[in-house]
C-alpha atoms as a PDB file:
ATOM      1  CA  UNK A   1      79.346  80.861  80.129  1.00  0.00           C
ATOM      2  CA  UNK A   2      79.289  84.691  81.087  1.00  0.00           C
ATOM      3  CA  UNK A   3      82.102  85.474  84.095  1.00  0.00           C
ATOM      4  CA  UNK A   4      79.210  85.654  86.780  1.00  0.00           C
ATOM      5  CA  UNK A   5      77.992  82.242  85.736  1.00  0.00           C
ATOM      6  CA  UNK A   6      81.671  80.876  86.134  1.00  0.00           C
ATOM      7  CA  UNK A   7      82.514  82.703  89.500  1.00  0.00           C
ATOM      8  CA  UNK A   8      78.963  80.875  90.530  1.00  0.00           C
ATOM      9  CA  UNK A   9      80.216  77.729  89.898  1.00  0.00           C
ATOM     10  CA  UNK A  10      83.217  77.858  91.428  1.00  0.00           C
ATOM     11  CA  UNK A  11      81.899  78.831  94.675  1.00  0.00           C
ATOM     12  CA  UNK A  12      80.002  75.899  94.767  1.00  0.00           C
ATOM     13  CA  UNK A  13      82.646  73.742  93.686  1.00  0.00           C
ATOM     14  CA  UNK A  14      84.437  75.230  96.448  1.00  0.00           C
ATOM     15  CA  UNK A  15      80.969  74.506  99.235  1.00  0.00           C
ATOM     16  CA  UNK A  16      81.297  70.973  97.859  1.00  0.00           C
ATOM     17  CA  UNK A  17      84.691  70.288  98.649  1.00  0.00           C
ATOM     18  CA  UNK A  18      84.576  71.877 101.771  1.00  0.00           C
ATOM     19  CA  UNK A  19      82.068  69.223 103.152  1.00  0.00           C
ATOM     20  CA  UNK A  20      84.447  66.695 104.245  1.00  0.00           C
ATOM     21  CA  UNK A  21      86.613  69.010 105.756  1.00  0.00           C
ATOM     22  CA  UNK A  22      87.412  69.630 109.947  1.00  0.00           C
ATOM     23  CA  UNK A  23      85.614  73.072 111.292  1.00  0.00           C
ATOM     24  CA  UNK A  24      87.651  75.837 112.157  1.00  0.00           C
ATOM     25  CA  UNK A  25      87.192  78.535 114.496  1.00  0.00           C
ATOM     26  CA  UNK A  26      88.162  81.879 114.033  1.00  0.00           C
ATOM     27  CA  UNK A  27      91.013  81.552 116.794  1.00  0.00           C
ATOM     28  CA  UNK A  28      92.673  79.454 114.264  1.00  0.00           C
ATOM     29  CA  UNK A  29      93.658  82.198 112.000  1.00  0.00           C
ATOM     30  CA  UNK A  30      96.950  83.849 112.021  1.00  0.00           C
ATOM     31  CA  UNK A  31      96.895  87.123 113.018  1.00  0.00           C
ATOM     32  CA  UNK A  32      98.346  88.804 110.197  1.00  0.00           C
ATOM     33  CA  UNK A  33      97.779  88.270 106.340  1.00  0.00           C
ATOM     34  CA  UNK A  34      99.290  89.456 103.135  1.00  0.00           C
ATOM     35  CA  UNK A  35      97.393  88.387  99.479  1.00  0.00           C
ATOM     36  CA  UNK A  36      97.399  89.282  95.756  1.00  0.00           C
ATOM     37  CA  UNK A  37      93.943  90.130  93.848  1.00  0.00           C
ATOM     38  CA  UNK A  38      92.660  89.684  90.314  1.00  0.00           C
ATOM     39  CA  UNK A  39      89.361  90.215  88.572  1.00  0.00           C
ATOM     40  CA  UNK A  40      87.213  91.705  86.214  1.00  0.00           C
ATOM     41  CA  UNK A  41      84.540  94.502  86.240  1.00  0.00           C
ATOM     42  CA  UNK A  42      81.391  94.778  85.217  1.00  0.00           C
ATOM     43  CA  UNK A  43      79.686  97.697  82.838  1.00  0.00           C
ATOM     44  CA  UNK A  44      82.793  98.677  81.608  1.00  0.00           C
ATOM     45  CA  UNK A  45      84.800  98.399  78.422  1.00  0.00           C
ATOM     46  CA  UNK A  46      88.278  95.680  79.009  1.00  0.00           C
ATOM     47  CA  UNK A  47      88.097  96.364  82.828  1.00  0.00           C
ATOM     48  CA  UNK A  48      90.257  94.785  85.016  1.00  0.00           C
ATOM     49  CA  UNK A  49      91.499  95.342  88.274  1.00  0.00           C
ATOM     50  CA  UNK A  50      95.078  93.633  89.838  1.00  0.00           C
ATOM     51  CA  UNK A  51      95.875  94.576  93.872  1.00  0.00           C
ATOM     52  CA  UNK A  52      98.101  93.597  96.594  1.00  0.00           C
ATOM     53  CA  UNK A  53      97.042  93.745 100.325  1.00  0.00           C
ATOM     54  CA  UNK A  54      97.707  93.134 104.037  1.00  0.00           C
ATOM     55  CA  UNK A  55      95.602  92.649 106.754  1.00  0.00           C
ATOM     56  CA  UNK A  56      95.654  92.592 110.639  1.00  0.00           C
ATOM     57  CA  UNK A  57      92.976  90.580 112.358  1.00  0.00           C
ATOM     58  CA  UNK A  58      92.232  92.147 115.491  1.00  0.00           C
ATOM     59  CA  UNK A  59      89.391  90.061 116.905  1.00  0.00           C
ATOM     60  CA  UNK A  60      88.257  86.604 116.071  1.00  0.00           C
ATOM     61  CA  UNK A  61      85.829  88.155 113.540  1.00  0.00           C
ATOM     62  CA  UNK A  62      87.024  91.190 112.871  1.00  0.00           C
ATOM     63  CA  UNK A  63      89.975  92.287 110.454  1.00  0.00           C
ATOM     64  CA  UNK A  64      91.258  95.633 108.733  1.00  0.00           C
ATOM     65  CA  UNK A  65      92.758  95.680 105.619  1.00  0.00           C
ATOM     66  CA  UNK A  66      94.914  98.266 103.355  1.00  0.00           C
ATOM     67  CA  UNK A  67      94.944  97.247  99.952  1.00  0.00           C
ATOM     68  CA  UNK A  68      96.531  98.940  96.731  1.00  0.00           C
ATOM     69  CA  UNK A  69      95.742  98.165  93.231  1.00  0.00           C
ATOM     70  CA  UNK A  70      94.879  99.614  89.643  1.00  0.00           C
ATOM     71  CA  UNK A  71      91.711  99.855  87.442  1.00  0.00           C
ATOM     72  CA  UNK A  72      92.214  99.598  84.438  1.00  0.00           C
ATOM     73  CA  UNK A  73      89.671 101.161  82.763  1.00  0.00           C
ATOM     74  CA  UNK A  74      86.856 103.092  84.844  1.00  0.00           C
ATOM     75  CA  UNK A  75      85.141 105.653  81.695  1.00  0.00           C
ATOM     76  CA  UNK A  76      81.669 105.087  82.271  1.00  0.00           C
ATOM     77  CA  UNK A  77      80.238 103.160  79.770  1.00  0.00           C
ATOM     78  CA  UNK A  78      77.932 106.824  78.085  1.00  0.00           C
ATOM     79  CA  UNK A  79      81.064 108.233  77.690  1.00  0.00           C
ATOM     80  CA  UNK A  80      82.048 105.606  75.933  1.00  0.00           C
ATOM     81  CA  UNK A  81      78.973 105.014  73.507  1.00  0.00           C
ATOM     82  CA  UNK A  82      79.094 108.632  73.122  1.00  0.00           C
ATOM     83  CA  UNK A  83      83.269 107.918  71.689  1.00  0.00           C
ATOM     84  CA  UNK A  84      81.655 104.986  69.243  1.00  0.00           C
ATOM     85  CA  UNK A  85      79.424 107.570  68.078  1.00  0.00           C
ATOM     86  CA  UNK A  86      81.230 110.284  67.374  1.00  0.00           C
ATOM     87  CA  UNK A  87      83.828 107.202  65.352  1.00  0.00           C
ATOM     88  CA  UNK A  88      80.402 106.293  63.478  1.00  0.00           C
ATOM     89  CA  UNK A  89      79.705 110.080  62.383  1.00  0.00           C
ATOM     90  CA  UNK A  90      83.520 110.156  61.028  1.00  0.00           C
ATOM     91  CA  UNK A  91      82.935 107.317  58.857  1.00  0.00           C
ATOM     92  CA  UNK A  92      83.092 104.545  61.013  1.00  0.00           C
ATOM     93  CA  UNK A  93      85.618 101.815  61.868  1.00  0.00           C
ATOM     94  CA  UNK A  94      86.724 101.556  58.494  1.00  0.00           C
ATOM     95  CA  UNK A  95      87.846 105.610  58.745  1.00  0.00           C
ATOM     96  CA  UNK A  96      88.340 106.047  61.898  1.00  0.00           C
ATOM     97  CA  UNK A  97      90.206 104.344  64.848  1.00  0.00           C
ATOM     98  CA  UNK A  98      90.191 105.561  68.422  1.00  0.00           C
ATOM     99  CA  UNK A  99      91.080 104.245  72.187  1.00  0.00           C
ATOM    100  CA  UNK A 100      89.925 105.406  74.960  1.00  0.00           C
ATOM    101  CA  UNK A 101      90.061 104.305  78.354  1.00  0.00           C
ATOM    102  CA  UNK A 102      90.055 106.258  81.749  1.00  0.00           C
ATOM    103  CA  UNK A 103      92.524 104.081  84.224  1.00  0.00           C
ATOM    104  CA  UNK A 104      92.233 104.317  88.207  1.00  0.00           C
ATOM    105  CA  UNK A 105      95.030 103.779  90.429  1.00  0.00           C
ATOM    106  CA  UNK A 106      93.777 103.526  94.196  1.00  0.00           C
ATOM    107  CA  UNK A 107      94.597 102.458  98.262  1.00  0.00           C
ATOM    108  CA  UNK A 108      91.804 101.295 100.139  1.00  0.00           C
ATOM    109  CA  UNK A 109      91.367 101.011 103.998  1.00  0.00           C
ATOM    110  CA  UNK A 110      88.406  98.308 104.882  1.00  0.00           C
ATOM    111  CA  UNK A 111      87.349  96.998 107.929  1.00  0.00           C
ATOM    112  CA  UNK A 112      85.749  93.117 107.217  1.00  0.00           C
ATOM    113  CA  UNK A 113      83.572  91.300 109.260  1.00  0.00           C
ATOM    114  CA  UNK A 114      83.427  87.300 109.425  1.00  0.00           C
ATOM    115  CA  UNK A 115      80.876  84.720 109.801  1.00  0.00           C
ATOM    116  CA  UNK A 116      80.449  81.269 111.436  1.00  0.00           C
ATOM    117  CA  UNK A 117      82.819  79.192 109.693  1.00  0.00           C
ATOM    118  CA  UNK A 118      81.633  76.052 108.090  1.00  0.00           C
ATOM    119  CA  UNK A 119      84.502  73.585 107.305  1.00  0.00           C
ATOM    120  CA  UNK A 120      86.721  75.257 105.462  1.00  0.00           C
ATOM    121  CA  UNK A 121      84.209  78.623 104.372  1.00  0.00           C
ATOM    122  CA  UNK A 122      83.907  81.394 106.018  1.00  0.00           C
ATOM    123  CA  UNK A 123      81.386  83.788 105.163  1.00  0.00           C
ATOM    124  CA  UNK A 124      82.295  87.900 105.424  1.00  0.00           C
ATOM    125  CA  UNK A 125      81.246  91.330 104.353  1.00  0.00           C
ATOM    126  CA  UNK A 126      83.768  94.343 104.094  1.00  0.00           C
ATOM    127  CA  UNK A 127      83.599  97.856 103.482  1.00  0.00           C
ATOM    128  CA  UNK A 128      85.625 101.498 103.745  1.00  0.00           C
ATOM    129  CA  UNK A 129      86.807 103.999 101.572  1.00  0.00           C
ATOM    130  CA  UNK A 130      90.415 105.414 100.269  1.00  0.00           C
ATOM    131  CA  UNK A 131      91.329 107.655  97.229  1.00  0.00           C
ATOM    132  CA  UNK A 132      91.725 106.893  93.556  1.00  0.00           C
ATOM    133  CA  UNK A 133      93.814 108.876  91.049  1.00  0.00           C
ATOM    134  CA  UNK A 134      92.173 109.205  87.466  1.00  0.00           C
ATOM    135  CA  UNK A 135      93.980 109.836  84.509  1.00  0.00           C
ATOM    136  CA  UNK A 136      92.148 109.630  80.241  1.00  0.00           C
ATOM    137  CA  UNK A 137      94.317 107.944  77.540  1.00  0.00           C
ATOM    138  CA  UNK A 138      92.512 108.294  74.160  1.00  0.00           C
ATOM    139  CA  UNK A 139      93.998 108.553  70.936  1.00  0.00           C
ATOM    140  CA  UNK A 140      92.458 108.362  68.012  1.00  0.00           C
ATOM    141  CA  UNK A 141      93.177 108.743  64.335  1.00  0.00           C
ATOM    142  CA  UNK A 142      91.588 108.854  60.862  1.00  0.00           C
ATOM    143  CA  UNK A 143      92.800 108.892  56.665  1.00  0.00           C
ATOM    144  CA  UNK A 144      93.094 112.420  57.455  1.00  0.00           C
ATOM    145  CA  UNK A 145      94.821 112.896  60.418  1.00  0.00           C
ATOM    146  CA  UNK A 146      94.955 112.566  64.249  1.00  0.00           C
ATOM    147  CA  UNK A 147      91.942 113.059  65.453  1.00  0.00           C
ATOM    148  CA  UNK A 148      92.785 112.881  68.949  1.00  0.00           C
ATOM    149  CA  UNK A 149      91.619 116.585  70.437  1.00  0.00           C
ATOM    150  CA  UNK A 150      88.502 115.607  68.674  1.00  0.00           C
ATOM    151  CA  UNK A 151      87.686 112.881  71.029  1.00  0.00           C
ATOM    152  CA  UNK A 152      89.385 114.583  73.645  1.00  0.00           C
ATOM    153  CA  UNK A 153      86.608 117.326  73.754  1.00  0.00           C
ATOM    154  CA  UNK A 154      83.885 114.499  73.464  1.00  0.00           C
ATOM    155  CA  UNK A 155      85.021 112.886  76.394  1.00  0.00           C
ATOM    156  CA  UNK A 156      85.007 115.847  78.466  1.00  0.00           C
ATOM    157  CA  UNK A 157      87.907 116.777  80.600  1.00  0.00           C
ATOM    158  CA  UNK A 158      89.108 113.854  82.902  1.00  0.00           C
ATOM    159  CA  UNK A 159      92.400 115.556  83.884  1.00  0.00           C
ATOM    160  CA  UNK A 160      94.875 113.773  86.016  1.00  0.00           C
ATOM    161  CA  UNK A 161      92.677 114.044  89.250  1.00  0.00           C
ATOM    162  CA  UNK A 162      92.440 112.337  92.897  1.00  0.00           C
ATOM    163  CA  UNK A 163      88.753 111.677  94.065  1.00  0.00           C
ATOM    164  CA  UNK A 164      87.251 109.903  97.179  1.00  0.00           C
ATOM    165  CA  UNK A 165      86.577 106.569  96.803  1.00  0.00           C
ATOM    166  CA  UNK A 166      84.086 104.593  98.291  1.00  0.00           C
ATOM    167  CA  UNK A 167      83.852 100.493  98.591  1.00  0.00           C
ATOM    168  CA  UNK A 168      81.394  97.362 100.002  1.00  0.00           C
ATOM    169  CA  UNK A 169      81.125  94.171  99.391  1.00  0.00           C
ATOM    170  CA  UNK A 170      80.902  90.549 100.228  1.00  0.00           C
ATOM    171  CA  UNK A 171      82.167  86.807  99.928  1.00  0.00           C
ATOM    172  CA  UNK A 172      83.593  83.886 101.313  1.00  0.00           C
ATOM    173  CA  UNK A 173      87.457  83.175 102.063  1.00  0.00           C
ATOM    174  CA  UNK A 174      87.887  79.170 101.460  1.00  0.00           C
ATOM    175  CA  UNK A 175      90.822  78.054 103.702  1.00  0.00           C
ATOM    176  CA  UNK A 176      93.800  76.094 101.557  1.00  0.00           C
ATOM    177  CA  UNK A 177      95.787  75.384 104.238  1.00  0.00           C
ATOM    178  CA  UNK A 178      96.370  76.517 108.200  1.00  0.00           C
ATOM    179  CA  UNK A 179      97.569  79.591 106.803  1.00  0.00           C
ATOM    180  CA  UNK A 180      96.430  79.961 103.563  1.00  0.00           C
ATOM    181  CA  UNK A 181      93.049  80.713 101.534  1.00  0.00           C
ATOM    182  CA  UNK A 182      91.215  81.959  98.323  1.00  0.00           C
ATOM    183  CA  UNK A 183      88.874  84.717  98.520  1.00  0.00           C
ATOM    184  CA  UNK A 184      85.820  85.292  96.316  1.00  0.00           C
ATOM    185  CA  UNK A 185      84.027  88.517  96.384  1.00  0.00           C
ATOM    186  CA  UNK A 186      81.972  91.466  94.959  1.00  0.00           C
ATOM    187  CA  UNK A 187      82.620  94.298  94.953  1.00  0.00           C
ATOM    188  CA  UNK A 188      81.140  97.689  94.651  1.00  0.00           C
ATOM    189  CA  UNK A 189      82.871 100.985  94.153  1.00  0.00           C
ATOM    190  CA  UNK A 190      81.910 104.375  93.944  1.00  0.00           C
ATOM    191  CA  UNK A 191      84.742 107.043  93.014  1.00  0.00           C
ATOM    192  CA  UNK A 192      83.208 110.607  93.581  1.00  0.00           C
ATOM    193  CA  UNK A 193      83.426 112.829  90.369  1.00  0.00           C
ATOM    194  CA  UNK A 194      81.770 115.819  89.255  1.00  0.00           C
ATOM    195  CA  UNK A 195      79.531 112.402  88.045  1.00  0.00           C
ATOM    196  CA  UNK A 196      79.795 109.664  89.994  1.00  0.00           C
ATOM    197  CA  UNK A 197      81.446 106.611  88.574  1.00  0.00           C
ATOM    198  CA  UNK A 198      80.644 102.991  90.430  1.00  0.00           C
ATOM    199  CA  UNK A 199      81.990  99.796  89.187  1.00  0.00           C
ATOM    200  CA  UNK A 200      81.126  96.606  90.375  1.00  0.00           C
ATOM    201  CA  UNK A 201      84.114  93.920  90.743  1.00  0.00           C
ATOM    202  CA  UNK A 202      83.852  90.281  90.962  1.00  0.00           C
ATOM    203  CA  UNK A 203      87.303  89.316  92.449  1.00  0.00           C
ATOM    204  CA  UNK A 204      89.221  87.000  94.060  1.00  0.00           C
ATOM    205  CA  UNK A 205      92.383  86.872  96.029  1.00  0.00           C
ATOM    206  CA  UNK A 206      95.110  84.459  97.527  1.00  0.00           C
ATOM    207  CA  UNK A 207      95.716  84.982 101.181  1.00  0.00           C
ATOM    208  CA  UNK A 208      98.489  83.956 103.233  1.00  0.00           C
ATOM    209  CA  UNK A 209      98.631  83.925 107.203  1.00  0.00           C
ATOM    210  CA  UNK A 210     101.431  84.950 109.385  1.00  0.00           C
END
């Protein structure tokens, strides 16, 4: 079962269970709300992405949130192939061994908007923008030697840089408890390089209410 087939079926696990449970309004929410994030990205090689965040809601359906967290691995996925290629040219995994991975640390201010709430689900969308630092770790050796420079020049130079970041998205928060919830969402984020790079995220977080 692939990881979007898995977050779709616990969603509606989550839909299901929420049935039998007593509405809530928005006033019901605490005001303030602090919650650690975990997921996995899509198009790009051993992605991952752990955060931490707070949020203030100001009205009944609309919060802001500041969140700060780390990529692990945003190299777009030509660069990449292009890396496996060069390997193959060497002489191939058997010569040559090489990692390579381009890791973003970021902060993020977002604004989210809520639905209606049905039982316990709460439908919202969320977007804003912040600024990721970029740094390239690849190494990469062979019978002969370190062929590291090699695959540096391949890569192109990803110096230690801080770019714009942009980020949207969507989900639904599933409450736990009066002050307490899960959070599964997408995610889509564009970091503004000389090339854009834009990853998309499928995510989910534990909140708890204050």
């Amino acid at each position: 079962m692939t990881m979007m087939n898995k977050a779709a079926v616990a969603v509606g696990a989550m839909a299901l269970w929420a049935t039998t449970a007593r509405a809530a309004g928005p006033n019901d929410l605490p005001k303030y709300f602090v919650d650690g994030t975990a997921g996995s990205a899509v198009g790009h090689t051993g992605d991952g992405v752990i955060a931490a965040g707070a949020t203030a809601r100001l009205v009944p359906h609309l919060q802001v949130r500041g969140e700060f967290g780390r990529l692990t691995n945003v190299m777009p996925s030509a660069t990449s192939d292009a890396l496996s290629s060069l390997a193959a040219s060497l002489g191939g995994p058997s010569d040559v061994t090489f990692d390579a991975k381009t890791p973003a640390t970021y902060g993020t201010a977002t604004a989210r908007v809520t639905g209606r709430t049905f039982g316990r689900i709460t439908p919202f969308a969320s977007g804003g923008g912040g600024v990721a630092h970029m740094t390239t770790d690849i190494s990469a050796v062979s019978a002969s030697g370190d062929l590291t420079a090699t695959f540096d020049a391949a890569a192109g130079p990803i110096a230690p840089i801080n770019k714009p970041l942009l980020v949207a998205g969507g989900g639904v928060s599933v409450a736990t408890g009066r002050r307490s919830s899960v959070d599964v969402e997408y995610r889509y984020d564009r970091i503004f390089t000389d090339t854009a790079i834009g990853t998309n995220r499928v995510v989910a977080s534990m909140r708890f209410g204050f």
